[in-house]
C-alpha atoms as a PDB file:
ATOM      1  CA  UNK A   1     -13.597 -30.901  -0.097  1.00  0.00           C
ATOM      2  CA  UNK A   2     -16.668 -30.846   1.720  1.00  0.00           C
ATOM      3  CA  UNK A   3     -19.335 -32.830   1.889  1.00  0.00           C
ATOM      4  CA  UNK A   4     -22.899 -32.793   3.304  1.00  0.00           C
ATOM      5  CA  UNK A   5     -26.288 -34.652   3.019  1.00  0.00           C
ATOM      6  CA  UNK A   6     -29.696 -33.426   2.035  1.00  0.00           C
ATOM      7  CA  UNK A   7     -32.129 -34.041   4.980  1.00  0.00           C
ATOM      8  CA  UNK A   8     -35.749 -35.442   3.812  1.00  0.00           C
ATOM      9  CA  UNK A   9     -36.656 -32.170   4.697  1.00  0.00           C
ATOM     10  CA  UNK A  10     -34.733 -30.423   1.714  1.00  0.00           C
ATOM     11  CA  UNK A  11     -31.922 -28.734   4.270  1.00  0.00           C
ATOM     12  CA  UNK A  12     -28.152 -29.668   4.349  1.00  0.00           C
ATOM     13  CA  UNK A  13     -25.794 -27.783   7.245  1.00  0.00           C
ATOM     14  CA  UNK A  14     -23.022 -25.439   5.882  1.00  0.00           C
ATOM     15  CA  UNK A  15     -19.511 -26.819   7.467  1.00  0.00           C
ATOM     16  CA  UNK A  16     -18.584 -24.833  10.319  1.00  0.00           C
ATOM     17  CA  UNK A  17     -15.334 -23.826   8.350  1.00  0.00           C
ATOM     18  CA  UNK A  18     -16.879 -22.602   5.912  1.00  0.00           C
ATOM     19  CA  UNK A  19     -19.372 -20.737   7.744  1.00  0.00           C
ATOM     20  CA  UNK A  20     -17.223 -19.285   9.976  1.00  0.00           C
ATOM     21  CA  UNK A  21     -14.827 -18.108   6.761  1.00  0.00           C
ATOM     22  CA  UNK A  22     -17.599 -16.460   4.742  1.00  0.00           C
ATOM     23  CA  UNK A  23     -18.966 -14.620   8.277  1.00  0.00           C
ATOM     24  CA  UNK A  24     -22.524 -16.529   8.010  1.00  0.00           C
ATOM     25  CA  UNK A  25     -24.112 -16.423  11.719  1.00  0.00           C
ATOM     26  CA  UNK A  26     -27.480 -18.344  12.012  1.00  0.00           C
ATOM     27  CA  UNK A  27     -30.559 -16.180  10.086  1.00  0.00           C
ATOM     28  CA  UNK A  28     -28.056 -15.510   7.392  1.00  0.00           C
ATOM     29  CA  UNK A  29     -30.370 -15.221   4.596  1.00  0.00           C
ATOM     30  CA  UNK A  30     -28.545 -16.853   1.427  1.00  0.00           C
ATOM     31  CA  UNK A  31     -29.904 -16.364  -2.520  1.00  0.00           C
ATOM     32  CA  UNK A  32     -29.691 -19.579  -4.347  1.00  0.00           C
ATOM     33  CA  UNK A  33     -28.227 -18.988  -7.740  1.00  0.00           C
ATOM     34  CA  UNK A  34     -28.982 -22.430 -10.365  1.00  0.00           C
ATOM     35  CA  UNK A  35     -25.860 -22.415 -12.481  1.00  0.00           C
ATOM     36  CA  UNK A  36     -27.139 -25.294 -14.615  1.00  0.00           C
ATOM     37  CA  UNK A  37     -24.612 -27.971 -13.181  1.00  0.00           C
ATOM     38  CA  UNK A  38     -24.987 -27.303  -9.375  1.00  0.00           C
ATOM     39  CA  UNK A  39     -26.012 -24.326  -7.132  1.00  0.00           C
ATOM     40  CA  UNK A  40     -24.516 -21.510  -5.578  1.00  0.00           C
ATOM     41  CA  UNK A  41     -25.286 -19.928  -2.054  1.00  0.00           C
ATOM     42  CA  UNK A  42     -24.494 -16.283  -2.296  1.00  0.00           C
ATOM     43  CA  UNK A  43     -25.081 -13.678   1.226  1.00  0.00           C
ATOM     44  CA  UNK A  44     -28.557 -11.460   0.675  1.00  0.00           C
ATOM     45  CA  UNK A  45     -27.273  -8.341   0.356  1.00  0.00           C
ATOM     46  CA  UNK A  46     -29.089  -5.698   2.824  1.00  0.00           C
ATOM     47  CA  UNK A  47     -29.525  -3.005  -0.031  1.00  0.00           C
ATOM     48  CA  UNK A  48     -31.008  -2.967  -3.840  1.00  0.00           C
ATOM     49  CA  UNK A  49     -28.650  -3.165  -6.386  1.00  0.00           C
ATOM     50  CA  UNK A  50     -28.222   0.549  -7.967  1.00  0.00           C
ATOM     51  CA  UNK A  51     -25.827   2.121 -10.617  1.00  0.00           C
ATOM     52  CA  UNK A  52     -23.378   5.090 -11.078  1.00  0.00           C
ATOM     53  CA  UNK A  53     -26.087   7.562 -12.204  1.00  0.00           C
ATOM     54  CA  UNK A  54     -28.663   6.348  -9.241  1.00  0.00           C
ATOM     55  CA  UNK A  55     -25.795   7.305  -6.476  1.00  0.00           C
ATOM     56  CA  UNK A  56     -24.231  10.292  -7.966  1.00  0.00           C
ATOM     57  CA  UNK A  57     -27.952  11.963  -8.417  1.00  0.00           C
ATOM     58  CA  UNK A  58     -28.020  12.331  -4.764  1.00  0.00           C
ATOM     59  CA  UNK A  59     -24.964  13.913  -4.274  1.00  0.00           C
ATOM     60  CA  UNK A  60     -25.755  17.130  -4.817  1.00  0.00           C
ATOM     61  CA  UNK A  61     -22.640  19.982  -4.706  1.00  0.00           C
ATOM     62  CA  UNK A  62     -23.647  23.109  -2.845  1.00  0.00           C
ATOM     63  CA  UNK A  63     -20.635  25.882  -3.653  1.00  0.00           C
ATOM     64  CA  UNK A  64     -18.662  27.002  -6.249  1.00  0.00           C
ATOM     65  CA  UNK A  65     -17.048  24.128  -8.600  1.00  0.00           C
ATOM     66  CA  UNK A  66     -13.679  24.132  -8.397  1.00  0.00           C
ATOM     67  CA  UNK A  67     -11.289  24.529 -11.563  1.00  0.00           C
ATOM     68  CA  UNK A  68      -8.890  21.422 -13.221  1.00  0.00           C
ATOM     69  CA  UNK A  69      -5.995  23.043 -12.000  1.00  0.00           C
ATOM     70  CA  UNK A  70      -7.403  23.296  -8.079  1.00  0.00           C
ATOM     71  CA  UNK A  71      -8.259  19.871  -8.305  1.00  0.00           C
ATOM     72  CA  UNK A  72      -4.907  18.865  -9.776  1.00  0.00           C
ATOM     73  CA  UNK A  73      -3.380  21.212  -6.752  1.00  0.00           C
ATOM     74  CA  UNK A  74      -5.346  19.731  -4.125  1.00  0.00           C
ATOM     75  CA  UNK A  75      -4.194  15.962  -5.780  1.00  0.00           C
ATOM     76  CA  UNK A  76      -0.542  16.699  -5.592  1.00  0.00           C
ATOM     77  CA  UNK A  77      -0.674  18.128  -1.943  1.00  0.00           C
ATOM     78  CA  UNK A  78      -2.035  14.688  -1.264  1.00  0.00           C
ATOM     79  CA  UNK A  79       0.342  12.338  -2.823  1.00  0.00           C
ATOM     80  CA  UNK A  80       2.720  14.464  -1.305  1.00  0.00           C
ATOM     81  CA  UNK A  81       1.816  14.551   2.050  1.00  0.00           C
ATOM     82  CA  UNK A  82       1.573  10.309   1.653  1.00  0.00           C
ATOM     83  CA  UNK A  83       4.845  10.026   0.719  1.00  0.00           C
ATOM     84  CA  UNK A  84       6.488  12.441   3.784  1.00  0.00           C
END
């Protein structure tokens, strides 16, 4: 285990280890999650959250729609050219 100090500033420094593991180069920005009994340091992520429906509304199909059974064709021409 770990352990730093807190500066009188408010700062502590992430181990190198650690750093290094998780990919964390310096301007990392980091959200601070309070999970009642300590605090977890979680990577910003670059994009907004979104859902299923938000993607797929974008992806919009131009052509015919293909039927079950070309879909199930085109699915077992693929597991079978895996497995040659």
């Amino acid at each position: 285990m770990n352990t730093v100090k807190l500066s009188s500033k408010g700062q502590v420094i992430i181990p190198k280890p650690l750093r290094t593991a998780y990919h964390w180069e310096t301007g990392q920005e980091l959200v601070v999650v309070d999970t009642g009994d300590g605090i977890l340091l979680k990577p910003k992520t670059p994009f907004v959250e979104t859902n299923i429906n938000q993607v797929a509304a974008i992806l919009k199909f131009k052509g015919k729609a293909k039927s079950l059974e070309e879909m199930e064709l085109a699915i077992l021409k693929g597991v079978n050219e895996q497995h040659k």
